[in-house]
PDB file of N, CA and C in Angstrom:
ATOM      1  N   UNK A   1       0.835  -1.190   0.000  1.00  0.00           N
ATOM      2  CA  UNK A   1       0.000   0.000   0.000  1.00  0.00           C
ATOM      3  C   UNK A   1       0.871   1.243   0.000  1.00  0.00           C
ATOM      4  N   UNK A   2       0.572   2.389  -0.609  1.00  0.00           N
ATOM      5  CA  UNK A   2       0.806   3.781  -0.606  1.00  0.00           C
ATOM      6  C   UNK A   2       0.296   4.784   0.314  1.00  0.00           C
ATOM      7  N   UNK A   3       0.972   5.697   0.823  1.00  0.00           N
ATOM      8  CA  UNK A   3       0.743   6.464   1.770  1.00  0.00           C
ATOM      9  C   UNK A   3      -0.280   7.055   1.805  1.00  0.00           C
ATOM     10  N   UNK A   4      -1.460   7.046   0.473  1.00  0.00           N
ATOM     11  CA  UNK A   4      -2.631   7.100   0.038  1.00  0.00           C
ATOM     12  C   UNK A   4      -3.881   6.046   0.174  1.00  0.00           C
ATOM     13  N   UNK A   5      -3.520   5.129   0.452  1.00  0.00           N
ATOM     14  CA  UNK A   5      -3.894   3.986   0.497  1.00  0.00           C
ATOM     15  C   UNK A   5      -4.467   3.211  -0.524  1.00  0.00           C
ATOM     16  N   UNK A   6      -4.358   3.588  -1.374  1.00  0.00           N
ATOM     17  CA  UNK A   6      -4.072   2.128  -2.911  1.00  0.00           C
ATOM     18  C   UNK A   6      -2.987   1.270  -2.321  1.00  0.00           C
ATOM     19  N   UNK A   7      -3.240   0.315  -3.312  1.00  0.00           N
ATOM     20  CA  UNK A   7      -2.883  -0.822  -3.537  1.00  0.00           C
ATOM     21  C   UNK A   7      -1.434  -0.595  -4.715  1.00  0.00           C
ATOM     22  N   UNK A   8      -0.916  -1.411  -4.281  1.00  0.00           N
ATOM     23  CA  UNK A   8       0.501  -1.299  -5.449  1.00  0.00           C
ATOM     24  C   UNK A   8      -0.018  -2.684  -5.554  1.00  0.00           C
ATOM     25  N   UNK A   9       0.605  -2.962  -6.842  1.00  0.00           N
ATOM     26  CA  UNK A   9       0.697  -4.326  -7.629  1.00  0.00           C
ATOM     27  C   UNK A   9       1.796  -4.695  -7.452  1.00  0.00           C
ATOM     28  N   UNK A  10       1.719  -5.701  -6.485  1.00  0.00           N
ATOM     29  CA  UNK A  10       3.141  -6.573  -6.348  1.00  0.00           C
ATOM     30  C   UNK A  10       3.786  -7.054  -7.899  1.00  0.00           C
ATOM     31  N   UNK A  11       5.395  -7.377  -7.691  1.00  0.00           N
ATOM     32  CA  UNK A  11       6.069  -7.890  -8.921  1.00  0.00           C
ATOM     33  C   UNK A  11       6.020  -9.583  -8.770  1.00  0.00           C
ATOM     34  N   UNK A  12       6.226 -10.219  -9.708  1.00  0.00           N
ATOM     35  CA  UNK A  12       5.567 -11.202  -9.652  1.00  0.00           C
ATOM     36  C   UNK A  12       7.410 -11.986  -8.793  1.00  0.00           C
ATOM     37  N   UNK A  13       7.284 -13.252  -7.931  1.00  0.00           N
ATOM     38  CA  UNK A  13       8.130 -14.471  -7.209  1.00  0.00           C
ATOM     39  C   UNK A  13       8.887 -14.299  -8.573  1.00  0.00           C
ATOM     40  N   UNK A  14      10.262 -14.388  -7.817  1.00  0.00           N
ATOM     41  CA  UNK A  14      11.795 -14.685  -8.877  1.00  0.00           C
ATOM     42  C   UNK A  14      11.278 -16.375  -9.913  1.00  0.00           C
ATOM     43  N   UNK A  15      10.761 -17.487  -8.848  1.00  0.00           N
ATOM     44  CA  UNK A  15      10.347 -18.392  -9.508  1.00  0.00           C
ATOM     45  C   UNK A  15       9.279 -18.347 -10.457  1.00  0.00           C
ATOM     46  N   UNK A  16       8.273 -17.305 -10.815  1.00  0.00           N
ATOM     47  CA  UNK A  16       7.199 -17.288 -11.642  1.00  0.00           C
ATOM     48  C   UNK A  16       7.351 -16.394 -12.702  1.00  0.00           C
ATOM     49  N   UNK A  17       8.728 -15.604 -12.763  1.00  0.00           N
ATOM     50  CA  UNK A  17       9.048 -15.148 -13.884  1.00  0.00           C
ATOM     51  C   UNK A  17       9.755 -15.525 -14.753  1.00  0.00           C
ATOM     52  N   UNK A  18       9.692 -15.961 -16.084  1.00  0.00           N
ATOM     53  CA  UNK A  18      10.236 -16.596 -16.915  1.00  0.00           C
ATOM     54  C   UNK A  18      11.627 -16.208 -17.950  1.00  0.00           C
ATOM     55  N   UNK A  19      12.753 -15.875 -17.025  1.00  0.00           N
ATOM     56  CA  UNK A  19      14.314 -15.119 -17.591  1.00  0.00           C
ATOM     57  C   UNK A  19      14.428 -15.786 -18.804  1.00  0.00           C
ATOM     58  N   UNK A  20      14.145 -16.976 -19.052  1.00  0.00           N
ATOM     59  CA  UNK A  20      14.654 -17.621 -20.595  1.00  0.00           C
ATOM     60  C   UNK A  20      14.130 -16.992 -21.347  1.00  0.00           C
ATOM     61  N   UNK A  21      13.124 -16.580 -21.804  1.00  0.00           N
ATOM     62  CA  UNK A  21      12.209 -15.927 -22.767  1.00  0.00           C
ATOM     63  C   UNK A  21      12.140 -14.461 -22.738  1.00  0.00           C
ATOM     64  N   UNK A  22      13.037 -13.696 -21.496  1.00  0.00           N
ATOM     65  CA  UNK A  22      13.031 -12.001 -21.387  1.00  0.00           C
ATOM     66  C   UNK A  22      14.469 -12.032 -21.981  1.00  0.00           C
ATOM     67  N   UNK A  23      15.232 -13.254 -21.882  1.00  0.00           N
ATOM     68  CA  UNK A  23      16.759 -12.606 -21.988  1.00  0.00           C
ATOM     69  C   UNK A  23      17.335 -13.999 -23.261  1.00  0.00           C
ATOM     70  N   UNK A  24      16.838 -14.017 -24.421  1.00  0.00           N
ATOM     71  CA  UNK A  24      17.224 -14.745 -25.052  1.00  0.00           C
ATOM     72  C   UNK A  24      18.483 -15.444 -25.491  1.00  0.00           C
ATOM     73  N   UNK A  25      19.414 -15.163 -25.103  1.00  0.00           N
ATOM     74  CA  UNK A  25      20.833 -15.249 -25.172  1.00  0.00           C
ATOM     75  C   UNK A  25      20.675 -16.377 -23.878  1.00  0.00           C
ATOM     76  N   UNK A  26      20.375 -16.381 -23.060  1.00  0.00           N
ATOM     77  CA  UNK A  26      20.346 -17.798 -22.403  1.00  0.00           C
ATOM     78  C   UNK A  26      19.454 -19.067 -22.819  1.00  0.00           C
ATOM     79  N   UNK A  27      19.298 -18.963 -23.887  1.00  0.00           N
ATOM     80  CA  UNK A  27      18.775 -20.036 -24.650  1.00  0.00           C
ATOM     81  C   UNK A  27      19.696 -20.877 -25.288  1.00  0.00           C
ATOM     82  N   UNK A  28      21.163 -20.231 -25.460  1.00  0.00           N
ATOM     83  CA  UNK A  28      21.963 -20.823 -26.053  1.00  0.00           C
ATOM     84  C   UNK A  28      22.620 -22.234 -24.954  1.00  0.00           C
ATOM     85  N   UNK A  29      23.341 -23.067 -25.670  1.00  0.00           N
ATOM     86  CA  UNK A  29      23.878 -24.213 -25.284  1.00  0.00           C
ATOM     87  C   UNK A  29      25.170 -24.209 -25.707  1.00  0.00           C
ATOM     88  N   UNK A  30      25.987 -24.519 -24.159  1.00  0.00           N
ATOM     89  CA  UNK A  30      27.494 -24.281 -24.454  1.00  0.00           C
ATOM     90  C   UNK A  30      27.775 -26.041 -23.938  1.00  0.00           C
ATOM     91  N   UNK A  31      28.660 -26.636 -25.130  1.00  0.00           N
ATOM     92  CA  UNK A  31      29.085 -28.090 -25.048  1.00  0.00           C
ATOM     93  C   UNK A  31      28.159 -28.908 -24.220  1.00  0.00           C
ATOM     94  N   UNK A  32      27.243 -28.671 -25.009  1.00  0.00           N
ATOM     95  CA  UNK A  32      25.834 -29.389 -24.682  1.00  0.00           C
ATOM     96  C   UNK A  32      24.980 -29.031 -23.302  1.00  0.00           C
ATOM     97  N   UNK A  33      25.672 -28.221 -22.735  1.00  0.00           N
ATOM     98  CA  UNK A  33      24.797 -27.591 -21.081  1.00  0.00           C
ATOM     99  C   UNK A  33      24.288 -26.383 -21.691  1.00  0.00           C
ATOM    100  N   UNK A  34      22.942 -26.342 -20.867  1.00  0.00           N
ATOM    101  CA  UNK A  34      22.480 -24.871 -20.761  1.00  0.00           C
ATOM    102  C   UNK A  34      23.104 -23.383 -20.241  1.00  0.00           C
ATOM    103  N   UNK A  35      23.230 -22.469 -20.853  1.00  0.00           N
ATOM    104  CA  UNK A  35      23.536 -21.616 -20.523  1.00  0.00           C
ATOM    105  C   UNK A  35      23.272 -21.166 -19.085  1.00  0.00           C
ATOM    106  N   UNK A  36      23.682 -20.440 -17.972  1.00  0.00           N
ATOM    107  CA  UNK A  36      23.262 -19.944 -17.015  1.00  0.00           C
ATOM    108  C   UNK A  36      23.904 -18.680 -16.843  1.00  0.00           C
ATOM    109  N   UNK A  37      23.172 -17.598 -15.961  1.00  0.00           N
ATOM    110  CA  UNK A  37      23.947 -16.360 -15.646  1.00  0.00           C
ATOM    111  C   UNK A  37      23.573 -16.705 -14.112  1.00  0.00           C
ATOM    112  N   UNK A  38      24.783 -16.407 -13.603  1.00  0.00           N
ATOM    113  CA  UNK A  38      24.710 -16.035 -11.904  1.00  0.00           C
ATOM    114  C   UNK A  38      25.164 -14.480 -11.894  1.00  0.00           C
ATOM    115  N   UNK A  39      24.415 -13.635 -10.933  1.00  0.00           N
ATOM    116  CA  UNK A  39      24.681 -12.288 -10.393  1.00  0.00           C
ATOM    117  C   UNK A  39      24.756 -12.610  -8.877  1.00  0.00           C
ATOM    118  N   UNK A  40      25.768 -11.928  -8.255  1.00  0.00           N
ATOM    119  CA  UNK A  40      26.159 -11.958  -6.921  1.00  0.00           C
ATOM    120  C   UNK A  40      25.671 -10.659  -6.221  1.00  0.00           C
ATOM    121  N   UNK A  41      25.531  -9.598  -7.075  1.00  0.00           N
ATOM    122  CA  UNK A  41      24.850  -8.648  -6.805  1.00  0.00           C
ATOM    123  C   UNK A  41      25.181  -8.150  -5.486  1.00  0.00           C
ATOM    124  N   UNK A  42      26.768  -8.259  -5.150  1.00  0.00           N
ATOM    125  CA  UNK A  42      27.102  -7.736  -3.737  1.00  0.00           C
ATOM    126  C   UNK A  42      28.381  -6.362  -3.841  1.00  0.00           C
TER     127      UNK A  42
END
């Protein structure tokens, strides 16, 4: 909620958003494994 009191629209669980299909370049296959990106984000 807002200091107004609406409602914000939550962003959707890290698990229910679908990165393969926003970031196409991880679709690729390196010596037969799937691509992955890790961020440490520290």
């Amino acid at each position: 909620m807002t200091d107004s009191g609406t409602n914000v629209k939550s962003l959707p669980a890290a698990g229910d958003f679908d990165y393969r299909s926003a970031f196409p370049a991880l679709s690729q296959e390196i010596n037969g494994h799937p691509l992955i990106y890790l961020d440490s984000a520290a």
